[in-house]
Protein backbone atom coordinates (compact mmCIF):
# COMPACT_ATOMS: atom_id res chain seq x y z
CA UNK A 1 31.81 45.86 67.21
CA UNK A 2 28.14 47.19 67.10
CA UNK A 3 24.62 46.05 68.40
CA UNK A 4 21.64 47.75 67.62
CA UNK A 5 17.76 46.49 68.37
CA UNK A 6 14.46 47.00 66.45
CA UNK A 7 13.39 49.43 69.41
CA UNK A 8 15.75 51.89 69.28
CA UNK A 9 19.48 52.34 67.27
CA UNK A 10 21.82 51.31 70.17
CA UNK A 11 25.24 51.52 69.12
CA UNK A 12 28.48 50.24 70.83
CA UNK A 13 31.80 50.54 69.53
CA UNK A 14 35.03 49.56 71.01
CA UNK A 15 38.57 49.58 69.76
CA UNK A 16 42.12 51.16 70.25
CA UNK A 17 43.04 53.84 67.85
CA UNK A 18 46.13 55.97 68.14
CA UNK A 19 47.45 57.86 71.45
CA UNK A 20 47.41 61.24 69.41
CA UNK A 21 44.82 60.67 67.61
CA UNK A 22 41.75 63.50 67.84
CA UNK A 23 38.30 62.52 69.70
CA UNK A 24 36.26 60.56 67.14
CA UNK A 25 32.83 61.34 65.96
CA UNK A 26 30.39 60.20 68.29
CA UNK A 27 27.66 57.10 66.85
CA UNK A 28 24.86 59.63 68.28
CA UNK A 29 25.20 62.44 66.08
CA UNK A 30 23.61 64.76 68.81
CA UNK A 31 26.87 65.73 70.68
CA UNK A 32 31.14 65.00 70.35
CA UNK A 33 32.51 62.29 72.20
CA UNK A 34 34.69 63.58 75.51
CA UNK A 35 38.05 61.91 76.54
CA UNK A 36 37.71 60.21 79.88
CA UNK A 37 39.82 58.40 82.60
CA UNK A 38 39.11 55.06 83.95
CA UNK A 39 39.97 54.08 87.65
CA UNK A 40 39.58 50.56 87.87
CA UNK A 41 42.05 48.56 89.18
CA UNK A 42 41.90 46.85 85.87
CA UNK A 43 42.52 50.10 83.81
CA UNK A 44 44.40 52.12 85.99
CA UNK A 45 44.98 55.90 84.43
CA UNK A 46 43.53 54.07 81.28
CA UNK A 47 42.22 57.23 78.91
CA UNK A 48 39.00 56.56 76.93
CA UNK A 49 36.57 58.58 74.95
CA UNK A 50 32.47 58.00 75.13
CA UNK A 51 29.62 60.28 74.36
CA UNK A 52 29.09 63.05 76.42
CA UNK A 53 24.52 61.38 76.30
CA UNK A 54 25.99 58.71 78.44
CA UNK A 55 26.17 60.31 81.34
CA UNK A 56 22.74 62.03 81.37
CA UNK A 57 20.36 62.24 83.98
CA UNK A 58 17.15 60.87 81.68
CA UNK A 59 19.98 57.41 81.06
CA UNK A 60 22.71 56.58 78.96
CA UNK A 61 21.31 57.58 74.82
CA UNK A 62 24.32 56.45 73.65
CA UNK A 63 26.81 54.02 74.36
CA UNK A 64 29.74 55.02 72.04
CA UNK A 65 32.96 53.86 73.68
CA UNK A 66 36.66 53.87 72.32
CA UNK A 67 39.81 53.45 74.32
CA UNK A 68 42.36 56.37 73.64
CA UNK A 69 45.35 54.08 75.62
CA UNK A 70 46.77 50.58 74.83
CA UNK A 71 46.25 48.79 77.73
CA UNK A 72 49.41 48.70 80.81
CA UNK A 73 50.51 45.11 80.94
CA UNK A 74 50.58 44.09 84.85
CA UNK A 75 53.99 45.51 85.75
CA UNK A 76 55.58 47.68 88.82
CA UNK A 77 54.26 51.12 86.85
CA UNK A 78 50.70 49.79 86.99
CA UNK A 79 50.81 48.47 90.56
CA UNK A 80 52.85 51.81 91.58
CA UNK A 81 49.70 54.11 90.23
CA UNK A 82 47.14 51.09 91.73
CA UNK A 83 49.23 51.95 95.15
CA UNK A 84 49.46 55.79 94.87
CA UNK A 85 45.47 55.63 93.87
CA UNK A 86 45.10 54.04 97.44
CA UNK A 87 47.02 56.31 99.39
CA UNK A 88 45.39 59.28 97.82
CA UNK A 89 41.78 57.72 98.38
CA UNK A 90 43.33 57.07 102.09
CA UNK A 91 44.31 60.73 102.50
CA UNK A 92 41.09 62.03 101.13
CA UNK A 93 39.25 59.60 103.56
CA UNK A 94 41.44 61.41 106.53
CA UNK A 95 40.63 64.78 105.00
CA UNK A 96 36.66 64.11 105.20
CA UNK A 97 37.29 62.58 108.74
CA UNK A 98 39.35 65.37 109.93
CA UNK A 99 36.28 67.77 108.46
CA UNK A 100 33.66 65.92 110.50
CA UNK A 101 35.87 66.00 113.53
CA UNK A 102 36.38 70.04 113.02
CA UNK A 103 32.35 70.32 112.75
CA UNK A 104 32.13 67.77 115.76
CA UNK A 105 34.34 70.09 117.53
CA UNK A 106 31.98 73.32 116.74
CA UNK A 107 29.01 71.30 117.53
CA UNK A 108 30.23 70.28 121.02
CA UNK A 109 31.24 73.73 121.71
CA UNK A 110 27.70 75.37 120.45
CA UNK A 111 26.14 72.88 122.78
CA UNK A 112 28.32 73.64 125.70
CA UNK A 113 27.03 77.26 125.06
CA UNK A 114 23.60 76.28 124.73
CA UNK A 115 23.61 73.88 128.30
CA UNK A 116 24.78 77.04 129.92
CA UNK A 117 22.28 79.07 128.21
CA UNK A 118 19.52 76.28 129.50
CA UNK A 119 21.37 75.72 132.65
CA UNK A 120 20.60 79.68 133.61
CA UNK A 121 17.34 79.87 132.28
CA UNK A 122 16.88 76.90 134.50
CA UNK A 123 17.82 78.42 137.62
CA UNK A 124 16.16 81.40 136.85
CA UNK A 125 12.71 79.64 136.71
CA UNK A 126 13.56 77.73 140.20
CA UNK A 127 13.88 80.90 141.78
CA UNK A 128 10.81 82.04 140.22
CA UNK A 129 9.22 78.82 141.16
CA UNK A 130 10.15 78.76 144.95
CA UNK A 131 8.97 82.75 144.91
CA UNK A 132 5.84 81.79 143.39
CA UNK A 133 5.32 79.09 146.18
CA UNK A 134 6.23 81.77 148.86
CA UNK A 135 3.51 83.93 147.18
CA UNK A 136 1.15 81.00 147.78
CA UNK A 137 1.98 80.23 150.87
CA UNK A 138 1.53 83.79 152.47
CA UNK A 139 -1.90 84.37 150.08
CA UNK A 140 -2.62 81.23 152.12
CA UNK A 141 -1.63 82.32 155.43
CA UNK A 142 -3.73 85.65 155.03
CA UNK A 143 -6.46 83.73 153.28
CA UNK A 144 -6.96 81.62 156.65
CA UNK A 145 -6.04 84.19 158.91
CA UNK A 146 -8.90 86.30 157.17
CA UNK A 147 -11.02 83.23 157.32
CA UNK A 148 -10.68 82.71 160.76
CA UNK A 149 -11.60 86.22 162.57
């Protein structure tokens, strides 16, 4: 199948060509076509190749697509890999929790060394403070004593 407009040359191909077949000649012309997986619950594991434009940052310049694999009928091999796809999303999920945890960890133990930090600094200045008031006090004292004779 192909589509193009009077704007630009948009291509689209799709079909099913042979499992051992090599990657075919991408519509574009600027680069090869690479092979691909698809991870949709409707294509499980199902390989495919497309341009290696369609991915770009500037937008997809071409839209080549071919599907390497037959497609799996709905049978216990498809939902096994469906299954195993969710327990290995699941276990990478627990791996990015158990990061954050680790880094929670560090970060509660930097800020239990930076309370203590604070919490000495803290008393310092209090002592400072209630010395400085004594100073005042006694200039005080001496300033009314001096006043009064």
């Amino acid at each position: 199948m192909s589509a193009s407009s009077s704007r630009s040359i948009n291509l689209v191909r799709v079909g099913n060509i042979r499992d051992d077949g090599p990657c075919p000649p991408c519509d574009c012309q600027d680069a090869i076509s690479v092979e691909r997986t698809a991870w949709t619950d409707d294509n499980v594991a199902r390989r495919f190749w497309n341009c290696k434009n369609s991915l770009s940052a500037e937008g997809p310049k071409c839209k080549f697509f071919m599907w390497k694999d037959k497609e799996m009928e709905e049978c216990y091999y498809k939902e096994q890999i469906r299954k195993m796809r969710s327990e290995l999303k699941r276990k990478e999920e627990f791996r990015e929790v158990s990061k954050v945890q680790k880094k929670l960890v560090k970060l509660q133990q930097a800020m239990e060394a930076d309370k203590q930090v604070f919490e000495t600094h803290f008393m310092e200045l209090m002592k400072q403070n209630i010395m400085l008031k004594y100073r005042i006090f006694v200039m005080v004292i001496v300033v009314i004593a001096m006043w009064l004779k």
